[in-house]
Every structure is written in structure tokens, then in C-alpha cells.
N, C-alpha and C. Protein backbone atom coordinates (compact mmCIF):
# COMPACT_ATOMS: atom_id res chain seq x y z
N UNK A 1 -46.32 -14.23 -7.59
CA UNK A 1 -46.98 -14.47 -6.34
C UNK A 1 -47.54 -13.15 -5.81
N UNK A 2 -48.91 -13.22 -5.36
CA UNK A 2 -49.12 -12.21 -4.92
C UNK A 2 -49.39 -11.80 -3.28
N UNK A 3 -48.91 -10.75 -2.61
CA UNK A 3 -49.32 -10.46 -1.36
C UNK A 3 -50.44 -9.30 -0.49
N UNK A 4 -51.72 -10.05 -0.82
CA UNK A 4 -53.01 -8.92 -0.93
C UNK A 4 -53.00 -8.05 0.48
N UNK A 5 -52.30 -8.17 1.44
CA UNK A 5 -52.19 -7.66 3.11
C UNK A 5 -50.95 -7.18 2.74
N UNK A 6 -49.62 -7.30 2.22
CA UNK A 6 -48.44 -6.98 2.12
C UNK A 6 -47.98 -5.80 1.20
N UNK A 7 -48.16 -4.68 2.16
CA UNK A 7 -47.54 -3.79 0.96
C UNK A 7 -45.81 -3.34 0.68
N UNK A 8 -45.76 -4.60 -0.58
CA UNK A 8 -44.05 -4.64 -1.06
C UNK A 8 -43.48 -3.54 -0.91
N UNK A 9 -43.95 -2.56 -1.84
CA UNK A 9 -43.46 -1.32 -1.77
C UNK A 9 -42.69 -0.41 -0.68
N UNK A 10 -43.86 -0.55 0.07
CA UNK A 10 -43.44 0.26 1.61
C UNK A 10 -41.76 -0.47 1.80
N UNK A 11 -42.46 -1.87 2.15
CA UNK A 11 -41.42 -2.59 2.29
C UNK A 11 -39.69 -2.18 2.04
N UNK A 12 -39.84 -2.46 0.03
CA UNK A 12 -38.73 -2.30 -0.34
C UNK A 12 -38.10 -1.26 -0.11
N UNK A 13 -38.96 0.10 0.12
CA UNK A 13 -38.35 1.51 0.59
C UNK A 13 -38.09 1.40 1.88
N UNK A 14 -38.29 0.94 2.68
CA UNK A 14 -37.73 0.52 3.76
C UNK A 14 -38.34 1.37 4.84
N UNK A 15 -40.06 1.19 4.79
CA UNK A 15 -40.57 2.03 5.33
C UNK A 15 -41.53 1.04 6.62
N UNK A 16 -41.45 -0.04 6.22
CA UNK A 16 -41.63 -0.86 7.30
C UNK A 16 -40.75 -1.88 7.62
N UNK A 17 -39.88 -1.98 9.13
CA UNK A 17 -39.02 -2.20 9.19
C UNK A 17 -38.96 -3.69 10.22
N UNK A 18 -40.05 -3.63 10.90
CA UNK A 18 -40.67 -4.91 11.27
C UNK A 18 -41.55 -5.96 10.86
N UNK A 19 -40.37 -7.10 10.30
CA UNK A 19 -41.45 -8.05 9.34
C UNK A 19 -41.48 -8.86 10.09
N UNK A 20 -41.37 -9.79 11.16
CA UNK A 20 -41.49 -10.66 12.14
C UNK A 20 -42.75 -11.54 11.78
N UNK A 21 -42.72 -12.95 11.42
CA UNK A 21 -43.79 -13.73 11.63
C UNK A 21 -44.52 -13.24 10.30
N UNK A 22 -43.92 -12.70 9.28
CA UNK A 22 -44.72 -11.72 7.87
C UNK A 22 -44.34 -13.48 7.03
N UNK A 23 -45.48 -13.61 5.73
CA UNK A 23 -44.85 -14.28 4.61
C UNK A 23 -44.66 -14.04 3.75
N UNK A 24 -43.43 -13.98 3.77
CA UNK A 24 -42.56 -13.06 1.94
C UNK A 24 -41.85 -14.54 1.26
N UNK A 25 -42.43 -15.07 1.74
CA UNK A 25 -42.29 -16.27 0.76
C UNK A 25 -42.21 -16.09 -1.03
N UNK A 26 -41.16 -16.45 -1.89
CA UNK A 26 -41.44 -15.87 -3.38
C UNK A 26 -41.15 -14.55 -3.30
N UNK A 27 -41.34 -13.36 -2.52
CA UNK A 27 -41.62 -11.99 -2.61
C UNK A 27 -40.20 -11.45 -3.40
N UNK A 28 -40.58 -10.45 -4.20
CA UNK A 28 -39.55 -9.63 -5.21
C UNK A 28 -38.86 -8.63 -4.13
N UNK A 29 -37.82 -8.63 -3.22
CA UNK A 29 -37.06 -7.48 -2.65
C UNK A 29 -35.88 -7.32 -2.75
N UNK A 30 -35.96 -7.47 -4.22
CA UNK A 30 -34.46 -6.63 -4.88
C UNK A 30 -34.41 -5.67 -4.79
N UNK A 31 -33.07 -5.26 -4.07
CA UNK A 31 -33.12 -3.49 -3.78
C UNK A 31 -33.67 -3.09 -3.42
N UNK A 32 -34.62 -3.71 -2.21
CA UNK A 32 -35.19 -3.58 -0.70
C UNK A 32 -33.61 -2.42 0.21
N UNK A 33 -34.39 -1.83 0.59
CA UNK A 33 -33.13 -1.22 2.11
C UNK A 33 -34.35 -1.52 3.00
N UNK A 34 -33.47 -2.76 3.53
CA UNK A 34 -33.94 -2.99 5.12
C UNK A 34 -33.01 -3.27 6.06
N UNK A 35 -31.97 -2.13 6.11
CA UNK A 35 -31.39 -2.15 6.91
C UNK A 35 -31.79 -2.28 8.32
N UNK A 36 -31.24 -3.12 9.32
CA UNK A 36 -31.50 -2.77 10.92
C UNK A 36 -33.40 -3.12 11.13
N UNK A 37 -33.59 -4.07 10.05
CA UNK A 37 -34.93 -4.58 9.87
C UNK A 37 -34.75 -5.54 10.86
N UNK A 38 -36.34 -6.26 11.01
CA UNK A 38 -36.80 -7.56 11.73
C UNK A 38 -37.26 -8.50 10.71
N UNK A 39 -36.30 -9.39 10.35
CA UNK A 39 -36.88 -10.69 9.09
C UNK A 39 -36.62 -11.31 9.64
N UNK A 40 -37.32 -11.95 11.12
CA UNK A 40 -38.06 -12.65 11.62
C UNK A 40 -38.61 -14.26 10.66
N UNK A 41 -39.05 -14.00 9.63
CA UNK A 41 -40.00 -14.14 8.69
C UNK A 41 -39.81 -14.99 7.53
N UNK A 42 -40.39 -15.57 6.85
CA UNK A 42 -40.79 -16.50 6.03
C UNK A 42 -40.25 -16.10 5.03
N UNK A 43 -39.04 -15.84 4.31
CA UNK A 43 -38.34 -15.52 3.25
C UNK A 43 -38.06 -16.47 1.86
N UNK A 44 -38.80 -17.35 2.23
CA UNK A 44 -38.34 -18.74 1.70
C UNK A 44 -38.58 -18.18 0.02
N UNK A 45 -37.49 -18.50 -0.80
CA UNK A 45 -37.00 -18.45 -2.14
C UNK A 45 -37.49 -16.90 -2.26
N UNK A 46 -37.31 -15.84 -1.36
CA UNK A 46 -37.25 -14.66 -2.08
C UNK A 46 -36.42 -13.93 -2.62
N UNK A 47 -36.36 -13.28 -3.55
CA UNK A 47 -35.31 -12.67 -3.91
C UNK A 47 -34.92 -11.39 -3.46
N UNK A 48 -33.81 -11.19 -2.76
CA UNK A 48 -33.25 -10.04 -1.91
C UNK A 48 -31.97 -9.42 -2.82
N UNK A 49 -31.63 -9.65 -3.78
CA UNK A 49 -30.73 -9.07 -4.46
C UNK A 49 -30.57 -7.84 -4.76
N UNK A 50 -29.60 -7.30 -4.42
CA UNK A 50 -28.85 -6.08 -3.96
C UNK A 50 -29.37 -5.55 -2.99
N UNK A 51 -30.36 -5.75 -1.95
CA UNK A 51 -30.94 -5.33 -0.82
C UNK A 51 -29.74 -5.24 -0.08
N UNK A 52 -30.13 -3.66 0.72
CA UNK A 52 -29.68 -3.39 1.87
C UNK A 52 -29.79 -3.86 3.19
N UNK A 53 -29.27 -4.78 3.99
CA UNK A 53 -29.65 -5.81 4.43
C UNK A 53 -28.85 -5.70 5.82
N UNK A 54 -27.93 -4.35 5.73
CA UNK A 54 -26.87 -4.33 7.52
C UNK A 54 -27.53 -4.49 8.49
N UNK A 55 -27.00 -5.01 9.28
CA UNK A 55 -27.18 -5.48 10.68
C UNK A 55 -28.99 -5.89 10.54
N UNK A 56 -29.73 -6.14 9.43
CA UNK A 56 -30.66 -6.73 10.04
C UNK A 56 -30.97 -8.10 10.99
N UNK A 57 -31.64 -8.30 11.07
CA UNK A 57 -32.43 -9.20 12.44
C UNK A 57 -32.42 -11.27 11.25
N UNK A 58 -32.05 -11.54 11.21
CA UNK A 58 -32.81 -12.99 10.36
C UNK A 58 -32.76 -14.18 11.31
N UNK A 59 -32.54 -14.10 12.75
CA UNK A 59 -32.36 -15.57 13.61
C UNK A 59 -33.81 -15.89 13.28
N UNK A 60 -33.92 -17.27 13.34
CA UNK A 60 -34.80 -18.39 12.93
C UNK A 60 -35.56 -17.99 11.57
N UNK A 61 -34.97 -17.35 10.81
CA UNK A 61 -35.78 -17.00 9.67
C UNK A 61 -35.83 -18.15 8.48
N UNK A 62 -36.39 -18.37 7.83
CA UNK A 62 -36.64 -19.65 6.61
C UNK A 62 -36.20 -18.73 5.79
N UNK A 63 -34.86 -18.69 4.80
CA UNK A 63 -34.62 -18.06 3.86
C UNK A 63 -33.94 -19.75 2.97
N UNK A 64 -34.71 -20.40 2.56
CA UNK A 64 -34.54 -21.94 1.87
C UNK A 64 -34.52 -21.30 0.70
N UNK A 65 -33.23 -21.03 -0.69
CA UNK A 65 -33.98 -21.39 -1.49
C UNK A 65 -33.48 -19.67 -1.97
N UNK A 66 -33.73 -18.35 -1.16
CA UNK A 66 -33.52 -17.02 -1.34
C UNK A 66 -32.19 -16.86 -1.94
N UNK A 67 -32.06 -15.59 -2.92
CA UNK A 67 -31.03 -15.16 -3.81
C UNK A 67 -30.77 -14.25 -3.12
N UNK A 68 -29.54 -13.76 -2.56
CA UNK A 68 -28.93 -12.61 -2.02
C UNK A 68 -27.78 -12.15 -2.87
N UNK A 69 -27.96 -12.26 -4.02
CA UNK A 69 -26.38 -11.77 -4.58
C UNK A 69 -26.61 -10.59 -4.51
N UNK A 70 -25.80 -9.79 -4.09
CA UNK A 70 -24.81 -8.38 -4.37
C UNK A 70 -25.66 -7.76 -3.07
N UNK A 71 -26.21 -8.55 -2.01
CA UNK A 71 -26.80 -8.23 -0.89
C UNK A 71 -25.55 -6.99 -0.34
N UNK A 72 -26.00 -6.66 0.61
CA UNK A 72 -25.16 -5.88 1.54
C UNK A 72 -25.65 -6.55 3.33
N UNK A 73 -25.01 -7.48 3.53
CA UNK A 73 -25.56 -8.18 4.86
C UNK A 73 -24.32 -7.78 5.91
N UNK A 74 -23.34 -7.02 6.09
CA UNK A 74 -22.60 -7.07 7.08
C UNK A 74 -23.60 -6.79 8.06
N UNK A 75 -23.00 -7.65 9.50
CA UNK A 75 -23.50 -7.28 10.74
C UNK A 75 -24.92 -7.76 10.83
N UNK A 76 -25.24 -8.57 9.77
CA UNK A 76 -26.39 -9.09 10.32
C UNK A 76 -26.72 -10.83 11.00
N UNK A 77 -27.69 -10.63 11.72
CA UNK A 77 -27.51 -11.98 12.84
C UNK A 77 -28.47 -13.17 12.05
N UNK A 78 -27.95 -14.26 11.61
CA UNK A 78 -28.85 -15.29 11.05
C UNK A 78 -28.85 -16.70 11.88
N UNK A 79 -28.66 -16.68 13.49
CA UNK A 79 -28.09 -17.69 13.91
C UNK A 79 -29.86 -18.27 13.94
N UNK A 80 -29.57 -19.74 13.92
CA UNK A 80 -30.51 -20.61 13.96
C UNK A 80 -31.54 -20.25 12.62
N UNK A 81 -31.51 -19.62 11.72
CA UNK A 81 -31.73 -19.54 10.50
C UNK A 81 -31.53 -20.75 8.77
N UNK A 82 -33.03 -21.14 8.13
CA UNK A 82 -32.63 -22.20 7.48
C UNK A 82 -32.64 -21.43 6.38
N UNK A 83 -31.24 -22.11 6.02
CA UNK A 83 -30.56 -21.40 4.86
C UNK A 83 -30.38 -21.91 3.57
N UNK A 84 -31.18 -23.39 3.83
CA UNK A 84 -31.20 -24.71 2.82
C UNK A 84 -31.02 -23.91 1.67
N UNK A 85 -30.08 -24.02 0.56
CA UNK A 85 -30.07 -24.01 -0.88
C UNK A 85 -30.25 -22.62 -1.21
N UNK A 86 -29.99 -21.73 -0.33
CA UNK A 86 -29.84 -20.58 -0.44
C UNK A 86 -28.82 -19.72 -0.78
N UNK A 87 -28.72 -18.88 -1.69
CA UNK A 87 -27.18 -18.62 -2.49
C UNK A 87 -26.60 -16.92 -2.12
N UNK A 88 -25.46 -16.93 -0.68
CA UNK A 88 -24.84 -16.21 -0.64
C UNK A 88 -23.40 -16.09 -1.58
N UNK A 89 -23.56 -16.07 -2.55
CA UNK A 89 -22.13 -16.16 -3.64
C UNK A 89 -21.70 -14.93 -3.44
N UNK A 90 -20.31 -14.11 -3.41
CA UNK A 90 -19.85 -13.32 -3.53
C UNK A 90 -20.20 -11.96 -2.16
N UNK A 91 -20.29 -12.22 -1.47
CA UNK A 91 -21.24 -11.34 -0.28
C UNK A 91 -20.19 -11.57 0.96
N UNK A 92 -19.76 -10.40 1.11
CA UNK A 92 -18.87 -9.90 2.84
C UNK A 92 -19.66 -10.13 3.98
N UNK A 93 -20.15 -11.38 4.49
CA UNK A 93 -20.41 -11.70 5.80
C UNK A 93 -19.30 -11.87 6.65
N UNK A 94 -18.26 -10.96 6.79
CA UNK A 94 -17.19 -11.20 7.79
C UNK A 94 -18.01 -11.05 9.33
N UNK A 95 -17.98 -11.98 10.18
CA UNK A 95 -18.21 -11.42 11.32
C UNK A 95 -19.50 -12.11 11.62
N UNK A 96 -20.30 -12.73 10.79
CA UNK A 96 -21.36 -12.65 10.70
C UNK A 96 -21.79 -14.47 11.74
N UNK A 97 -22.98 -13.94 12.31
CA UNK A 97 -23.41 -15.44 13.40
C UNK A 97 -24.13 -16.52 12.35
N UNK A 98 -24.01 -17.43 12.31
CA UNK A 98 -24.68 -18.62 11.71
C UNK A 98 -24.42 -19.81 12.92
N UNK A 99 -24.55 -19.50 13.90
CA UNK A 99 -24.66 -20.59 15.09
C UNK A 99 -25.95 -21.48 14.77
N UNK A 100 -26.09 -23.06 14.75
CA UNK A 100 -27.18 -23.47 15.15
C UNK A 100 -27.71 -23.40 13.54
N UNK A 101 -27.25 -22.98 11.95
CA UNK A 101 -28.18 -22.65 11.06
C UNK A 101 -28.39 -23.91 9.87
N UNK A 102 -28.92 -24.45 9.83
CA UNK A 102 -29.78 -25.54 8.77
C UNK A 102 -29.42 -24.87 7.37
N UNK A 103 -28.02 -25.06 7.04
CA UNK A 103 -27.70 -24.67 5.98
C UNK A 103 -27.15 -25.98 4.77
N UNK A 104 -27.72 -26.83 4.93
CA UNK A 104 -27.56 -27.91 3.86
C UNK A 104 -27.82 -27.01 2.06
N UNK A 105 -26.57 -27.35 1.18
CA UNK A 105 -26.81 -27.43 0.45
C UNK A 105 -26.37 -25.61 -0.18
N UNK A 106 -26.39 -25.09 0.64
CA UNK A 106 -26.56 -23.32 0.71
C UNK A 106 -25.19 -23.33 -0.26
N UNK A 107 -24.88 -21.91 -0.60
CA UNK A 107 -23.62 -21.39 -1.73
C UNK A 107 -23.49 -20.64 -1.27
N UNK A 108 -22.03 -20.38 -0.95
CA UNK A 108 -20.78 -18.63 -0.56
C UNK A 108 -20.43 -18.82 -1.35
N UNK A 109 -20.01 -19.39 -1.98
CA UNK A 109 -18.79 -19.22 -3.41
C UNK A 109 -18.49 -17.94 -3.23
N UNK A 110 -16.89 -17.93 -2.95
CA UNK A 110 -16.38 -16.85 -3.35
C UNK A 110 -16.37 -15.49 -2.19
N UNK A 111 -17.07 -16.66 -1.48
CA UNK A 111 -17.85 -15.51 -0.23
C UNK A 111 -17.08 -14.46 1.12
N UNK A 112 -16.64 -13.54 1.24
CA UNK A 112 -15.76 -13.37 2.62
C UNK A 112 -16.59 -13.61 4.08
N UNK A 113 -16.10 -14.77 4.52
CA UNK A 113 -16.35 -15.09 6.14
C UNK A 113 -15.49 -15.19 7.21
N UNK A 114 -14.58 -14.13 6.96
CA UNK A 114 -13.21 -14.47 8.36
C UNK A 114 -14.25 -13.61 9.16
N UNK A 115 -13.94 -14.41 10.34
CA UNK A 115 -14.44 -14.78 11.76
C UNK A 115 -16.05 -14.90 11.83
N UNK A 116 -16.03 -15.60 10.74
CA UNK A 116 -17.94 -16.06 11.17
C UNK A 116 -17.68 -17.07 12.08
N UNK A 117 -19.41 -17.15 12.32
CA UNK A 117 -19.48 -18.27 14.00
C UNK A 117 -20.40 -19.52 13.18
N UNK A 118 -20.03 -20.41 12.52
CA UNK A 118 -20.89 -21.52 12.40
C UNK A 118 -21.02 -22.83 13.47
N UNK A 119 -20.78 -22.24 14.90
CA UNK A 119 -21.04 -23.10 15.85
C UNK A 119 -22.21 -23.63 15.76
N UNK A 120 -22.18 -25.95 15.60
CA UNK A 120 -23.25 -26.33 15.84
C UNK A 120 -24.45 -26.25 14.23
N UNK A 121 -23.75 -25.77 13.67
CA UNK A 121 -24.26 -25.26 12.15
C UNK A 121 -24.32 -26.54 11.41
N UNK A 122 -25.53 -27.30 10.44
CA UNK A 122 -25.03 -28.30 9.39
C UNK A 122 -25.14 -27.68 8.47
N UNK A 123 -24.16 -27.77 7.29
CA UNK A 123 -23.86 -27.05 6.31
C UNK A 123 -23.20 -28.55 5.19
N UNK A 124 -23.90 -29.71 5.53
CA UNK A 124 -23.82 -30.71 4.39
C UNK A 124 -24.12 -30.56 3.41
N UNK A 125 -23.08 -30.44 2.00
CA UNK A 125 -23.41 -30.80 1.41
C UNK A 125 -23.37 -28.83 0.65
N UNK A 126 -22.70 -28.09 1.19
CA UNK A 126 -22.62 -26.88 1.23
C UNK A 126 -21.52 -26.01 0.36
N UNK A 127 -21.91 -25.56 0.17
CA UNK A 127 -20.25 -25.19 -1.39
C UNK A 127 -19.72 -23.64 -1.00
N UNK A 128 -18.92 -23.70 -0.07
CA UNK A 128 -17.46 -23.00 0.49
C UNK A 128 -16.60 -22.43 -0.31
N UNK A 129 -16.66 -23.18 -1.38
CA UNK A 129 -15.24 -23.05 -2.60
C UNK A 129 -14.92 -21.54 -2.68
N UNK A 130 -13.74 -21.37 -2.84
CA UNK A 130 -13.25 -19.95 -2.72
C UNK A 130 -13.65 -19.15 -2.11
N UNK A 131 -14.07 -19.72 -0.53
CA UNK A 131 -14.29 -18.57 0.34
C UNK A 131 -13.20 -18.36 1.21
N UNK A 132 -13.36 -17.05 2.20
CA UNK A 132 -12.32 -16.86 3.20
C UNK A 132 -13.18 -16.96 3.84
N UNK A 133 -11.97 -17.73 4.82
CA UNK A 133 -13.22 -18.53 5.97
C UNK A 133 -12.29 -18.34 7.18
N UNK A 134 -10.94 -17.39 6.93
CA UNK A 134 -9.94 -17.15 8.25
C UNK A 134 -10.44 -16.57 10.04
N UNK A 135 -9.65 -17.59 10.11
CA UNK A 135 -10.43 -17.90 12.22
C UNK A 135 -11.89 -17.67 12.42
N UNK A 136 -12.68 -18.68 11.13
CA UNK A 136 -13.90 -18.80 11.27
C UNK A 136 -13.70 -20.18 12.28
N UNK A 137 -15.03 -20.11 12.96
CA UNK A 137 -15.45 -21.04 13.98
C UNK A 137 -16.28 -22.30 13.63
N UNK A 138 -15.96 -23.41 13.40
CA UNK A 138 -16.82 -24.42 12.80
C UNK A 138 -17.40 -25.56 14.44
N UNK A 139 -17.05 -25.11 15.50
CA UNK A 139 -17.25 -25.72 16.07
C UNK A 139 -18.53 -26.70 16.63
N UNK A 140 -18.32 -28.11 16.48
CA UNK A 140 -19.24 -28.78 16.71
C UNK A 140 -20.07 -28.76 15.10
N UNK A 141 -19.73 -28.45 13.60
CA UNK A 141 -20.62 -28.01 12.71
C UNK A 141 -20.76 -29.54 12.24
N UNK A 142 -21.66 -29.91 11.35
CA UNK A 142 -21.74 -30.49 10.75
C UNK A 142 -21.05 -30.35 9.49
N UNK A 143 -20.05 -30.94 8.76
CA UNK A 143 -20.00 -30.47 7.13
C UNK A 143 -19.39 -31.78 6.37
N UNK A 144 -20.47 -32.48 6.56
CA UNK A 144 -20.30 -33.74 5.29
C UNK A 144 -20.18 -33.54 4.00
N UNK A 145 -19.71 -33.75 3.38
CA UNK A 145 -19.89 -33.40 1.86
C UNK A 145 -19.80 -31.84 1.52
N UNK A 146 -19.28 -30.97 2.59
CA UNK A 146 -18.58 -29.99 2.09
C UNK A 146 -17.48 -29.47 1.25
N UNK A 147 -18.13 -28.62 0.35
CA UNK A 147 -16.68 -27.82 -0.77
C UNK A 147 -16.20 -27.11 -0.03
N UNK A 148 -14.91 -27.86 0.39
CA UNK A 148 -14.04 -26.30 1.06
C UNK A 148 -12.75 -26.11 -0.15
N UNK A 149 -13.21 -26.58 -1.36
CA UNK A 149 -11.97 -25.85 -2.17
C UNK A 149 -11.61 -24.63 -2.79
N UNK A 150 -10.16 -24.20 -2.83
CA UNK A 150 -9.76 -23.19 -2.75
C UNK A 150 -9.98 -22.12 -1.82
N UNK A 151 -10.41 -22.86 -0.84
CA UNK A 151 -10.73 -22.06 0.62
C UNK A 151 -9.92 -21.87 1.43
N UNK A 152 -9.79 -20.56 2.33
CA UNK A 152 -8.64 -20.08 3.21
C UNK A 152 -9.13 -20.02 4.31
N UNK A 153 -8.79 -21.25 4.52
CA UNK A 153 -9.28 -21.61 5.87
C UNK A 153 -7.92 -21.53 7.58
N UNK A 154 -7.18 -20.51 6.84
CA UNK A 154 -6.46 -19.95 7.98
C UNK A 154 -6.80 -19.67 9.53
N UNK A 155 -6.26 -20.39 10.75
CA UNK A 155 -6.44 -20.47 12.03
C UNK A 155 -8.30 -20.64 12.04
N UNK A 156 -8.36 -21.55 11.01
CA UNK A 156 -9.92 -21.76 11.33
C UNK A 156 -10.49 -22.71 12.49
N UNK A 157 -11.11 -22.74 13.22
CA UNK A 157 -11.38 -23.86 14.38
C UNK A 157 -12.45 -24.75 13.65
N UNK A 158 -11.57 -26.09 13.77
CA UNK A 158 -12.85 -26.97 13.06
C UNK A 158 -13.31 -28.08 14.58
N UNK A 159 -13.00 -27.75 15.81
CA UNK A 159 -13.22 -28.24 16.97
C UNK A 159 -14.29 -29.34 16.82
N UNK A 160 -14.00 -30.97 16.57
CA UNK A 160 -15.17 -31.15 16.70
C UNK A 160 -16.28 -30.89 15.46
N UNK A 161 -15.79 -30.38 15.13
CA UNK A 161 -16.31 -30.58 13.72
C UNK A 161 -16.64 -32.03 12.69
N UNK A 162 -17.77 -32.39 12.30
CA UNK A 162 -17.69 -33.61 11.38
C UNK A 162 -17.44 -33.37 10.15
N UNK A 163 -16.01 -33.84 9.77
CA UNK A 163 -16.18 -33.39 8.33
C UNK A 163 -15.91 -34.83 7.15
N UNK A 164 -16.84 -35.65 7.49
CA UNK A 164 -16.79 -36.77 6.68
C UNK A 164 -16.77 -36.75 5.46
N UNK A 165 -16.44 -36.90 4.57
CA UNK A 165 -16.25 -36.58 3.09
C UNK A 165 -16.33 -35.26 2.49
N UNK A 166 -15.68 -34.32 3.23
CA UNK A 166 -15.68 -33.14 2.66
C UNK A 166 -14.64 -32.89 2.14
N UNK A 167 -14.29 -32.03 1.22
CA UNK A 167 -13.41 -31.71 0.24
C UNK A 167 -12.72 -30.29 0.57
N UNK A 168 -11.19 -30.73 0.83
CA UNK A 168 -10.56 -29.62 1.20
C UNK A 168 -9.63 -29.36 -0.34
N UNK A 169 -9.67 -29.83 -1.41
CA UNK A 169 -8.55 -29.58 -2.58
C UNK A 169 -8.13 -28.25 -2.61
N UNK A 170 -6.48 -28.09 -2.59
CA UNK A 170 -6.22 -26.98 -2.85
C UNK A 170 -6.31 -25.57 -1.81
N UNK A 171 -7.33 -26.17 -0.53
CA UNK A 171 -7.88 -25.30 0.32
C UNK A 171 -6.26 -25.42 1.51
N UNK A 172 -6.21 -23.80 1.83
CA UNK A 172 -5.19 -23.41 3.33
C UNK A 172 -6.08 -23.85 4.42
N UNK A 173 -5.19 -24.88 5.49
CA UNK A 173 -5.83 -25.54 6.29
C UNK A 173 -4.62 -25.60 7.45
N UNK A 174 -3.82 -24.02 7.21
CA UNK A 174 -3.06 -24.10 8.03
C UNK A 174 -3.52 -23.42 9.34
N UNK A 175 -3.02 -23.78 10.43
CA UNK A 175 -3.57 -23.57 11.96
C UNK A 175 -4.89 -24.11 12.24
N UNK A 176 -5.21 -24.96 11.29
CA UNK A 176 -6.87 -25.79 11.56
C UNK A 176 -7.06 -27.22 12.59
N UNK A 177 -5.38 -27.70 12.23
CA UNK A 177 -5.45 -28.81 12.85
C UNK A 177 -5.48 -29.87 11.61
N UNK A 178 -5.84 -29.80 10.79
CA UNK A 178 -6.38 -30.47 9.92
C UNK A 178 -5.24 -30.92 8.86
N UNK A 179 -4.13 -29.82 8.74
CA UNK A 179 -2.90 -30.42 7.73
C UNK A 179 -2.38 -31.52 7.27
């Protein structure tokens, strides 16, 4: 895919740091440093792998579809962000906001999330499996057809939470309510 206005480069060096309203749709930013960036922006199926990615900006961003493995995302804000089918596997989002985020279908596998905020979040249909998910916040989330197996889901709040056919096998569901 090509971007004839977009210069990647700059980009991936991390020399422009406001992408807001940009389309990096497809775009190659593996091993991008955009740290403390604005991805604002149309990310949809790009590849961000091993990008430097702290505390950047992603609320309402379309990342449907985007590869973040071996990202570095602590501290960054993705609330109200669609995350459809998008694969955080193996990636330390401890801490991290997903309030409000259209995450059907998305992958942590394996992922660390003690004390993320998925308040209000649908995440149907979403594969959890072997994540830490301790005194994460599910409140009000959607998670039908969620993998929460082998998940440590210690003092997790599922408040209100729908979790109609989701799959806890094997998963700690102690202090959840849920035992």
C-alpha cells in the first residue's frame, strides 16, 4: 500500500509525532518509536510490531485488524478505540484504559492486564486465555463468548458484566464474585 502525502519514514523515526485524523491504514510501522504520539488515526490492519508505543494517545482510534506483537504500549490510552481482531498477544498493558472499546474478536493471549479499565468495553468473542487480568475492571463489559482460560482473574470486578457463554476453564476467579 502506498502513502503518496505520508512520509513513513519520518514517521517511524519518530519525527512526527502528531498523526491525528492521518490514514495509516495497511501502513508498515514496525519499529516505529512513537512514543507520547497522537494516533488519533486510522490504523486499521497496520503493522506496529515492536513499535515504541508508551503512553501514546489511541482513544477513538480504528486499529481493526493491527499486529502489535512485541509492541511496547505501557501507559498508553485506547479508551473508546476499535480494536476488532486486533492482536495484542504477549504485551504489558498493565494499567492500561480500554473504557468504551469495540474490541470483538481482538487477542491478549498471554497478555499482562492487572488493573486495566475495560469499563462498558465489548470484547465478544475475545481470547483472554492466559492473561493476567488481576483487579482488572470489567464493569458493565460486554464478554459473550469470551476466552477467559487460564486466566487470573484475581479481585477482578466483573460488576455487571455480561458474560453469557464465556469460558472461564481452569481460569482464578477468586474475589470476582463469580466462583
Amino acid at each position: 500500500m502506498t502513502f503518496p502525502s505520508i512520509d513513513l519514514l519520518a514517521i517511524r523515526q519518530g519525527e512526527i509525532k502528531d498523526l491525528a485524523g492521518m490514514n495509516l491504514a495497511g501502513a508498515d510501522l514496525a519499529g516505529a518509536d512513537l512514543a507520547g504520539a497522537n494516533l488519533r488515526a486510522n490504523l486499521r490492519g497496520a503493522d506496529l510490531t515492536g513499535a515504541n508505543l508508551r503512553g501514546a494517545d489511541f482513544r477513538n482510534a480504528d486499529l481493526r485488524g493491527a499486529i502489535l506483537l512485541d509492541a511496547i504500549v505501557t501507559g498508553a490510552s485506547l479508551a473508546g478505540a476499535f480494536l476488532a481482531g486486533a492482536v495484542f498477544n504477549h504485551l504489558d498493558l498493565s494499567g492500561a484504559d480500554f473504557r468504551g472499546v469495540d474490541g470483538r474478536g481482538v487477542s491478549f493471549v498471554g497478555a499482562i492486564l492487572t488493573q486495566a479499565d475495560f469499563t462498558s468495553a465489548n470484547l465478544s468473542g475475545a481470547d483472554l486465555s492466559a492473561t493476567d487480568l488481576e483487579e482488572a475492571i470489567f464493569f458493565g463489559a460486554v464478554l459473550r463468548g469470551t476466552n477467559f482460560t487460564n486466566a487470573n482473574l484475581l479481585c477482578a470486578s466483573l460488576a455487571s458484566a455480561v458474560t453469557t457463554g464465556a469460558i472461564f476453564d481452569r481460569a482464578c476467579l477468586e474475589g470476582t464474585g463469580l466462583t
